[in-house]
C-alpha atoms as a PDB file:
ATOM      1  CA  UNK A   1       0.774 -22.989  -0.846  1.00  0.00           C
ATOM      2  CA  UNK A   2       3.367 -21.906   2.054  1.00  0.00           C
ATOM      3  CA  UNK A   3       2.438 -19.319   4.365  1.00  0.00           C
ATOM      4  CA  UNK A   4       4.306 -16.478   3.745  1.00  0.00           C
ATOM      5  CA  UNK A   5       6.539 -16.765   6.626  1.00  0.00           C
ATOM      6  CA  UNK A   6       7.881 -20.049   4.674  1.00  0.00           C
ATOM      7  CA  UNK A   7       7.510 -18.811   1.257  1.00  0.00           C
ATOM      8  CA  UNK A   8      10.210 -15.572   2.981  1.00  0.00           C
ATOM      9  CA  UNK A   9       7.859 -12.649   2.303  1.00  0.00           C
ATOM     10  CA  UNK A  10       6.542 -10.820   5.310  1.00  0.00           C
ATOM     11  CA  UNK A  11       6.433  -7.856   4.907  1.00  0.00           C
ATOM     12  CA  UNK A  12       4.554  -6.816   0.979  1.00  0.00           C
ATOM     13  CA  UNK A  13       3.936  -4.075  -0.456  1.00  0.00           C
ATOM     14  CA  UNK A  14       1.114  -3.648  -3.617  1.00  0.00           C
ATOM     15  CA  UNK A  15       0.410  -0.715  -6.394  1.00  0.00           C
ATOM     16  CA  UNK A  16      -3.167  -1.198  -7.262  1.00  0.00           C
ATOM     17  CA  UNK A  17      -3.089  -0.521 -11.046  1.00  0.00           C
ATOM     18  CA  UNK A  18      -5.962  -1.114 -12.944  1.00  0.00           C
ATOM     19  CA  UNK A  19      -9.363   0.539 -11.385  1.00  0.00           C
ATOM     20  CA  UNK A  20      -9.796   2.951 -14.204  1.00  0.00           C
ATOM     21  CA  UNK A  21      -9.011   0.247 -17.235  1.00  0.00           C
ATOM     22  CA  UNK A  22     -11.441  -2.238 -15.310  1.00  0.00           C
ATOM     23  CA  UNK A  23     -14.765  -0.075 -15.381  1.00  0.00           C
ATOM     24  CA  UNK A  24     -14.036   0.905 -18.792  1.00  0.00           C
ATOM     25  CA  UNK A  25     -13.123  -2.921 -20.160  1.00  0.00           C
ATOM     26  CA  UNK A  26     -17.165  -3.031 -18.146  1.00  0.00           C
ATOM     27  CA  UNK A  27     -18.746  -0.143 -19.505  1.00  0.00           C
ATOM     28  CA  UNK A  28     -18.977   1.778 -16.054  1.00  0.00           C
ATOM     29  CA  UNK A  29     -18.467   4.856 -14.724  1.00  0.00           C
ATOM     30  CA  UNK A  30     -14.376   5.301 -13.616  1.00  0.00           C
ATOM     31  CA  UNK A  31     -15.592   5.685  -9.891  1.00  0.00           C
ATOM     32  CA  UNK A  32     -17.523   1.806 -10.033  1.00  0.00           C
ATOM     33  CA  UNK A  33     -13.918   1.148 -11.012  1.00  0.00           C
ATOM     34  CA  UNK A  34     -12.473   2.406  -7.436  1.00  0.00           C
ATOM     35  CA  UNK A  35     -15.178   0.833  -5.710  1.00  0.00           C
ATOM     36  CA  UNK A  36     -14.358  -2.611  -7.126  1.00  0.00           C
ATOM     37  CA  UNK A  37     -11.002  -1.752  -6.210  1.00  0.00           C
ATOM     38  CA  UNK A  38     -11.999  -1.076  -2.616  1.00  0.00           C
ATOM     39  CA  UNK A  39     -13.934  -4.397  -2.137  1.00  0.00           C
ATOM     40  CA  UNK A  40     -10.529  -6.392  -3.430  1.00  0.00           C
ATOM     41  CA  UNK A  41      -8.676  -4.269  -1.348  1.00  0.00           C
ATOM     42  CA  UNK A  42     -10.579  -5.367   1.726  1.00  0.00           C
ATOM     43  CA  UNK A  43     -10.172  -8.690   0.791  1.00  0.00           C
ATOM     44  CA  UNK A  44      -6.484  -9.052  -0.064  1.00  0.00           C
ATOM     45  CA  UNK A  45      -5.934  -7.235   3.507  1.00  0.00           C
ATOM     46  CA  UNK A  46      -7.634 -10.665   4.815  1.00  0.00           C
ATOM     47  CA  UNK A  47      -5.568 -13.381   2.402  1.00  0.00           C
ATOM     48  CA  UNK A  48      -2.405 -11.427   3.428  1.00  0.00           C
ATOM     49  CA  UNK A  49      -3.387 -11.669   7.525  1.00  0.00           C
ATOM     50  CA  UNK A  50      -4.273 -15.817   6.404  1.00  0.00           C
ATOM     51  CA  UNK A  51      -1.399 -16.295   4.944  1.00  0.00           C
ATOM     52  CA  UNK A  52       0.664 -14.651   7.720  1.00  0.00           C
ATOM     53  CA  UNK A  53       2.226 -11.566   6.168  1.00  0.00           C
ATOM     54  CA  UNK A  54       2.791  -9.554   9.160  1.00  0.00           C
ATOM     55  CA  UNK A  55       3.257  -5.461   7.812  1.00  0.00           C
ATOM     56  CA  UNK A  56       0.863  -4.816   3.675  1.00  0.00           C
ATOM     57  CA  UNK A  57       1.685  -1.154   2.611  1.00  0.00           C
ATOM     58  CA  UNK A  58      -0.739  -0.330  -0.351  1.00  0.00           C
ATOM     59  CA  UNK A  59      -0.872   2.381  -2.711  1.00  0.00           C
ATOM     60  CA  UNK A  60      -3.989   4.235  -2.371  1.00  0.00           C
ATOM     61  CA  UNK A  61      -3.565   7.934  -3.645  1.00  0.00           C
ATOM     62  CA  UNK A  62      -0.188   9.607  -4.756  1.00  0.00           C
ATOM     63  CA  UNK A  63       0.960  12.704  -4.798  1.00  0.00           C
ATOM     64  CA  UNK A  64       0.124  12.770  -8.692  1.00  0.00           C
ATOM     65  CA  UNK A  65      -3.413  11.806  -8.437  1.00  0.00           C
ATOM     66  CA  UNK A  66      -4.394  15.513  -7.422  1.00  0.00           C
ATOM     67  CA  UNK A  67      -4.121  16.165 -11.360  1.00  0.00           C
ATOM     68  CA  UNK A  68      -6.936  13.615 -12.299  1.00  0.00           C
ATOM     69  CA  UNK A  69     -10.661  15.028 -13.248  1.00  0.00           C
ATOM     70  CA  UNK A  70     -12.308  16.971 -10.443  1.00  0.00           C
ATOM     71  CA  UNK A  71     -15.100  14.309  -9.873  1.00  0.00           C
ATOM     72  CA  UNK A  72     -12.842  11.733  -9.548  1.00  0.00           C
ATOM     73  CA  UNK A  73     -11.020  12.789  -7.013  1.00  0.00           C
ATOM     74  CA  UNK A  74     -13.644  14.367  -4.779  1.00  0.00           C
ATOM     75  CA  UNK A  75     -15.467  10.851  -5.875  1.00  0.00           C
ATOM     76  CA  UNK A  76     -12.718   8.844  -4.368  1.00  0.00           C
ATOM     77  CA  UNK A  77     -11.911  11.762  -1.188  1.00  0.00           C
ATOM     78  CA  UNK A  78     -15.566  10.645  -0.318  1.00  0.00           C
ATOM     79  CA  UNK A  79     -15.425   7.173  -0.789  1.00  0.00           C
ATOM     80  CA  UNK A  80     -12.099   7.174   0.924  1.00  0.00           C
ATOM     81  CA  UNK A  81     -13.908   8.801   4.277  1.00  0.00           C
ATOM     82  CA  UNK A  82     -16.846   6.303   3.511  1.00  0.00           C
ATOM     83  CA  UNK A  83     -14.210   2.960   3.798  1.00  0.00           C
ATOM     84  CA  UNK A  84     -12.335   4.394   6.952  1.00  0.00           C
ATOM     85  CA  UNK A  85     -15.368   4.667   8.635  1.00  0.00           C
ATOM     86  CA  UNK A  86     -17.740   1.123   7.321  1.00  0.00           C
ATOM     87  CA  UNK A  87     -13.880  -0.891   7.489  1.00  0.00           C
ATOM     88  CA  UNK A  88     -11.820  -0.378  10.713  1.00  0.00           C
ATOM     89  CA  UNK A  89     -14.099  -2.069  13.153  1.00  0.00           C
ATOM     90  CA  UNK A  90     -13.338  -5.259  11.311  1.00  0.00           C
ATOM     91  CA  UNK A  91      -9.828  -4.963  10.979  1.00  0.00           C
ATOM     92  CA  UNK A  92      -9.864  -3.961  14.413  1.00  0.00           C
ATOM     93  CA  UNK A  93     -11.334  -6.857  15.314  1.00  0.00           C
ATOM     94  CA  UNK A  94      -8.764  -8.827  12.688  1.00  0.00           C
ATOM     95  CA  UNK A  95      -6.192  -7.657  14.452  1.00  0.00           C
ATOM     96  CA  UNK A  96      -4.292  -5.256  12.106  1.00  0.00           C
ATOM     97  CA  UNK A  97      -3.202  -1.825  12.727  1.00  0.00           C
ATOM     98  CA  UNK A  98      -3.929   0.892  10.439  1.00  0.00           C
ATOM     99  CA  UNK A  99      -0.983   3.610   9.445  1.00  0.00           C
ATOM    100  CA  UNK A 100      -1.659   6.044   6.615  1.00  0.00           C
ATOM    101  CA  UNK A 101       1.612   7.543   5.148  1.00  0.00           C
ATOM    102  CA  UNK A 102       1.867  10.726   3.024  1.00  0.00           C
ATOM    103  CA  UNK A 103       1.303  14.163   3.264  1.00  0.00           C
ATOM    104  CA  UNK A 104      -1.204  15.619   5.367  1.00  0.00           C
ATOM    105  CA  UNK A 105      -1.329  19.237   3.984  1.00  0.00           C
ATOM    106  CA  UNK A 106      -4.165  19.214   1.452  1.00  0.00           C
ATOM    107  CA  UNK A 107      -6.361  16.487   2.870  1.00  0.00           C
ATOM    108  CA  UNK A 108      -9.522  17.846   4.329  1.00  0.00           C
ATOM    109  CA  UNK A 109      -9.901  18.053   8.428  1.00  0.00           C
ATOM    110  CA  UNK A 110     -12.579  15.963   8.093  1.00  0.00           C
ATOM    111  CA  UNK A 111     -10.278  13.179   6.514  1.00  0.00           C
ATOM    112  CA  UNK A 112      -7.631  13.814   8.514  1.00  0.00           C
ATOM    113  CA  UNK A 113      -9.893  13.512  11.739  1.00  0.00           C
ATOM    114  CA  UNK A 114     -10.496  10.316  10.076  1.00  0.00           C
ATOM    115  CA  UNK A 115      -7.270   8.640   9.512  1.00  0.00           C
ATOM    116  CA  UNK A 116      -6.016  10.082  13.277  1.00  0.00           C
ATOM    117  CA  UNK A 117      -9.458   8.023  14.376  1.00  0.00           C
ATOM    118  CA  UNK A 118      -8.292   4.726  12.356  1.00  0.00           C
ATOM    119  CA  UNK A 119      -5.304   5.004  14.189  1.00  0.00           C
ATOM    120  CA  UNK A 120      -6.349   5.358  17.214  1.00  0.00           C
ATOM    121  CA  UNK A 121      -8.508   2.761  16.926  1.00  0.00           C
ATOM    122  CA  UNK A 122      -6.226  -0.169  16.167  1.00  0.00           C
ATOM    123  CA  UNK A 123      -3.241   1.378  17.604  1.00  0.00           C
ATOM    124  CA  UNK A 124      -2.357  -1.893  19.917  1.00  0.00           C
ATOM    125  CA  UNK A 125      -3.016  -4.662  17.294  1.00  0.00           C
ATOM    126  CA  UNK A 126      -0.412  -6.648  16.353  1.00  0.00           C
ATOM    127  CA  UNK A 127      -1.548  -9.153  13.910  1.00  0.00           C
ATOM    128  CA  UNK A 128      -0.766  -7.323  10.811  1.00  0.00           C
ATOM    129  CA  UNK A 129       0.064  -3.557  10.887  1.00  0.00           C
ATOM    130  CA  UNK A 130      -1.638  -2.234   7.280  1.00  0.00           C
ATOM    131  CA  UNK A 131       0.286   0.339   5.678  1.00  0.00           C
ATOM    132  CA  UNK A 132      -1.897   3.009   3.407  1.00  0.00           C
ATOM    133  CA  UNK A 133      -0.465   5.036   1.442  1.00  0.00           C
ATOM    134  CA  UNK A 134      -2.127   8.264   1.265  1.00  0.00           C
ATOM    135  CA  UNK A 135      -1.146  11.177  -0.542  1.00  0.00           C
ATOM    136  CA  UNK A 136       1.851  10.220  -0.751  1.00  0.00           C
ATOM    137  CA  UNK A 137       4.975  10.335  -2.928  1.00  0.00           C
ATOM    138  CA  UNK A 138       8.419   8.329  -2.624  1.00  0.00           C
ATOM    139  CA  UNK A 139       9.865  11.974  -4.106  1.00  0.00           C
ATOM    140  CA  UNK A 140       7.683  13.835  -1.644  1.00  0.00           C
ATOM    141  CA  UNK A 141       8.501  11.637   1.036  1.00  0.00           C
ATOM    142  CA  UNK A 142      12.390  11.629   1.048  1.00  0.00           C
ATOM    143  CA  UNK A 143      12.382  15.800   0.565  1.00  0.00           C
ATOM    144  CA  UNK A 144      10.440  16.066   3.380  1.00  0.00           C
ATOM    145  CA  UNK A 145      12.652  13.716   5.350  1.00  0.00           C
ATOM    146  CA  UNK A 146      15.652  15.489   4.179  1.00  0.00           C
ATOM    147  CA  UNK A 147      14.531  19.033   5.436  1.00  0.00           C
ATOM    148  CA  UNK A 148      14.937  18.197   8.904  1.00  0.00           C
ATOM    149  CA  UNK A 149      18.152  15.731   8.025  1.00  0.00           C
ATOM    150  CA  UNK A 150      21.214  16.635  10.371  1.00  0.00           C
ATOM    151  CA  UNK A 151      23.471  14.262   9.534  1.00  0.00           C
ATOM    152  CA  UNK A 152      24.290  10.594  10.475  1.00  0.00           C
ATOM    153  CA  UNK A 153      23.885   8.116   7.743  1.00  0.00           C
ATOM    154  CA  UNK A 154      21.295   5.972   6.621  1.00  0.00           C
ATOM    155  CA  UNK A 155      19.890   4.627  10.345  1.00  0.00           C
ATOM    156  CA  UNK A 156      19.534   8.494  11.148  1.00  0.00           C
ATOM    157  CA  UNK A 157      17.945   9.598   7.407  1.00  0.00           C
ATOM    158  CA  UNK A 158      15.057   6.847   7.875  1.00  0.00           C
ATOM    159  CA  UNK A 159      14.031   7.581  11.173  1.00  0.00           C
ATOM    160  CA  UNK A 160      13.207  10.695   9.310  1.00  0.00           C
ATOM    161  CA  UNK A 161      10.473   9.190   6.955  1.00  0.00           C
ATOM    162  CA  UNK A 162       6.750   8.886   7.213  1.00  0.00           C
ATOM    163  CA  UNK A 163       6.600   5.980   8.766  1.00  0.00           C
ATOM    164  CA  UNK A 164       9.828   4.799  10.371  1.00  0.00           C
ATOM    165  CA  UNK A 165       8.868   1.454  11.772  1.00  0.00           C
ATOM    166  CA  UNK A 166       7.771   0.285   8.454  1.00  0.00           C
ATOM    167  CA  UNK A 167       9.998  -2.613   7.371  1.00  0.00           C
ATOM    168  CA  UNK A 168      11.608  -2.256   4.117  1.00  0.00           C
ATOM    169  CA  UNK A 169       9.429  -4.295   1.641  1.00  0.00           C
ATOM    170  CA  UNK A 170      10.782  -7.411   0.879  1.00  0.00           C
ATOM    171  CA  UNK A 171       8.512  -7.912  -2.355  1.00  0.00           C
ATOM    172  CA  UNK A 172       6.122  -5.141  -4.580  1.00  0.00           C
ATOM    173  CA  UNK A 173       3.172  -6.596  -6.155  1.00  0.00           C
ATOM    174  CA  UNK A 174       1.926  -4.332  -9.057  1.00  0.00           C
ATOM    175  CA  UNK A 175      -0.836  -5.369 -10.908  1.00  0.00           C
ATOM    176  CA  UNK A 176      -2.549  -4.473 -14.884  1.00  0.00           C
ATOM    177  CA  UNK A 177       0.575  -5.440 -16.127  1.00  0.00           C
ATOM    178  CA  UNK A 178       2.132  -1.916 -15.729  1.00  0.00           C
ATOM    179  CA  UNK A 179       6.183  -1.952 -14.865  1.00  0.00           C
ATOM    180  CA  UNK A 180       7.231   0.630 -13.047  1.00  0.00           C
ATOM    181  CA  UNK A 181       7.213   1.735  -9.372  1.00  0.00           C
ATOM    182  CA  UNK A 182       5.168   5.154 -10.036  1.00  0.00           C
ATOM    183  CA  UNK A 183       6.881   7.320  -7.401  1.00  0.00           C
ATOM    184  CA  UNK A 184       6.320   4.595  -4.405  1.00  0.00           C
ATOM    185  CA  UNK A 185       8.544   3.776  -1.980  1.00  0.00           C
ATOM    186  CA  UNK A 186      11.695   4.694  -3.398  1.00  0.00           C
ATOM    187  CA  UNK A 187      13.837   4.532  -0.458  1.00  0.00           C
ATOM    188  CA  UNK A 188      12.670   1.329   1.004  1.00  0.00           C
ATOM    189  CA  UNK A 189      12.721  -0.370  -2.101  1.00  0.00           C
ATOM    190  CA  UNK A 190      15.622  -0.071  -3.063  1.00  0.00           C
ATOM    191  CA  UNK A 191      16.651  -3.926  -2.876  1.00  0.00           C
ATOM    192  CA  UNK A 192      12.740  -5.361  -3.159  1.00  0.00           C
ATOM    193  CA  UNK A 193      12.029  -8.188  -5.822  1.00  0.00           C
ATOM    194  CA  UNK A 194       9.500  -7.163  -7.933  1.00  0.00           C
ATOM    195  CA  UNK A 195       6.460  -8.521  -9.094  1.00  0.00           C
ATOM    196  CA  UNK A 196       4.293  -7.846 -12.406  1.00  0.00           C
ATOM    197  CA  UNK A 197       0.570  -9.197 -12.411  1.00  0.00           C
ATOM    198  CA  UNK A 198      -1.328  -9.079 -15.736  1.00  0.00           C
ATOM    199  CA  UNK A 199      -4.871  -8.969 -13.856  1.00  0.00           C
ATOM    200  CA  UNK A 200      -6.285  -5.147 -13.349  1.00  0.00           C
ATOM    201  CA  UNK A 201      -6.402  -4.651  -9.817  1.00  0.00           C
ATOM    202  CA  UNK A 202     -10.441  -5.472  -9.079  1.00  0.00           C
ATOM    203  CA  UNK A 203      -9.416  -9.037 -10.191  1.00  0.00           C
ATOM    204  CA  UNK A 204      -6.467  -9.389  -7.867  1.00  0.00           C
ATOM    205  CA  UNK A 205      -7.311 -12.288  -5.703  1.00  0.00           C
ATOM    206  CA  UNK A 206      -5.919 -14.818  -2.869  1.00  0.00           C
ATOM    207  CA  UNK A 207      -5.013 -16.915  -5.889  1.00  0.00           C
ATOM    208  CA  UNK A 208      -2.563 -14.506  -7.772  1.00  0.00           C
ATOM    209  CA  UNK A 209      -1.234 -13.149  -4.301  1.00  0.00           C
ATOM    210  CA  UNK A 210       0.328 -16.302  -3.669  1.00  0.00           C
ATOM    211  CA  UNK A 211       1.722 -17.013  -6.773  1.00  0.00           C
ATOM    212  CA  UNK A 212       3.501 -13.802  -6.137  1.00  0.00           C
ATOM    213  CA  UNK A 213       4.598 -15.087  -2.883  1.00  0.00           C
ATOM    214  CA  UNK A 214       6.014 -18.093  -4.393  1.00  0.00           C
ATOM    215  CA  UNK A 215       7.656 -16.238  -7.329  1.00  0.00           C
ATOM    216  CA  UNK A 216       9.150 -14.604  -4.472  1.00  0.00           C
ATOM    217  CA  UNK A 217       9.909 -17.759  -2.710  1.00  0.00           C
ATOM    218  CA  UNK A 218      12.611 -19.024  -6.029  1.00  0.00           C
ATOM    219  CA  UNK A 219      14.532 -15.853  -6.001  1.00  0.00           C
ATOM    220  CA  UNK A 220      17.897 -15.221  -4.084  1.00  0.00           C
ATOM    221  CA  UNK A 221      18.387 -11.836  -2.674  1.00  0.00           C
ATOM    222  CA  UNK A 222      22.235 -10.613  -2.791  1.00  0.00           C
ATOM    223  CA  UNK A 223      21.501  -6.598  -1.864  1.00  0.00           C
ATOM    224  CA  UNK A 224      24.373  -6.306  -4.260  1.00  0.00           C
ATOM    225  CA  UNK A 225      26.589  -8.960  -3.469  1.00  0.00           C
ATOM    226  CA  UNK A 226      28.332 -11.621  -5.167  1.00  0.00           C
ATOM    227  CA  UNK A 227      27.067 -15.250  -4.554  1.00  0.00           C
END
């Protein structure tokens, strides 16, 4: 398999669909679902750093997600706090850099403390720069961006969003065989190729990542143009 540098894709972004289906295909409670979720998570941040993808923006909690069952999300609030703190260390010491992008406003002071922390942390790594979506909402995200929009075109609109320096993804992995983009990323993936996996997110592995990446390797990208 091609690194992805050869294969074209660099910069990747994932949905992780599939948590909630995979504990109940087990018989176990929806939260055991999230956790498996984490642990692939955590891997597929080390396949994409292997196979040199250099900027992984993940879905982790929209905007939408605040509607779900009380004990889920304080379940997954928790467990979120719990993987900030047991996981940067190691991707400090793997060399990625941790931005969370979304909306701040409703996310406890304790979380937030966290995710300024992560930051911090891994701030001058430059191995792989992980993306997290966190509260966050493509809708959300380009209102937000256009209350303080002055003017000046496209350049001067996306210096506006969460997370400015974020490439525009060249490919979107969503997985349980779901497709649709689900409110993520609407502006900067506008032209990314897309990519449906059949396997529920905890099963996600290096395996299926790089047949994305060489699914994505056979297209041609025309951004609207003729050939």
């Amino acid at each position: 398999m091609p690194a992805a540098e050869e294969a074209g894709a660099t910069c990747v972004a994932i949905i992780m669909d599939g948590n909630g289906r995979w504990a109940a295909d087990h018989d176990l409670p929806v939260l055991e679902g999230h956790r498996r979720g984490a642990k692939t998570m955590k891997q597929t941040v080390k396949d994409a750093v292997a196979v040199g993808i250099r900027e992984l923006t993940v879905y982790a909690f929209s905007t939408e997600n605040w509607s779900r069952p009380d004990d889920e999300v304080s379940g997954l609030m928790e467990m979120f706090g719990e993987l900030i703190t047991s996981e940067t260390p190691e991707l400090d010491e793997q060399g990625v850099k941790m931005r969370f992008v979304g909306r701040r406003a409703g996310v406890s002071e304790r979380l937030q403390q966290q995710m300024d922390w992560a930051e911090a942390e891994t701030a001058g790594n430059e191995r792989m720069t992980l993306f997290v979506a966190f509260n966050y909402g493509g809708r959300a995200e380009i209102l937000d961006a256009a209350e303080r929009y002055e003017g000046g075109g496209e350049d001067a609109f996306g210096k506006l969003l969460y997370a400015p320096e974020m490439s525009d993804p060249e490919l979107v992995i969503r997985t349980s065989g779901e497709e649709r983009l689900s409110n993520f990323l609407l502006w900067q993936a506008a032209y990314s190729e897309l990519y449906f996996s059949e396997r529920l997110w905890p099963d996600f592995d290096r395996e299926e990542l790089e047949a994305a990446l060489q699914e994505y390797a056979t297209r041609a990208r025309r951004f609207g143009a003729r050939e």
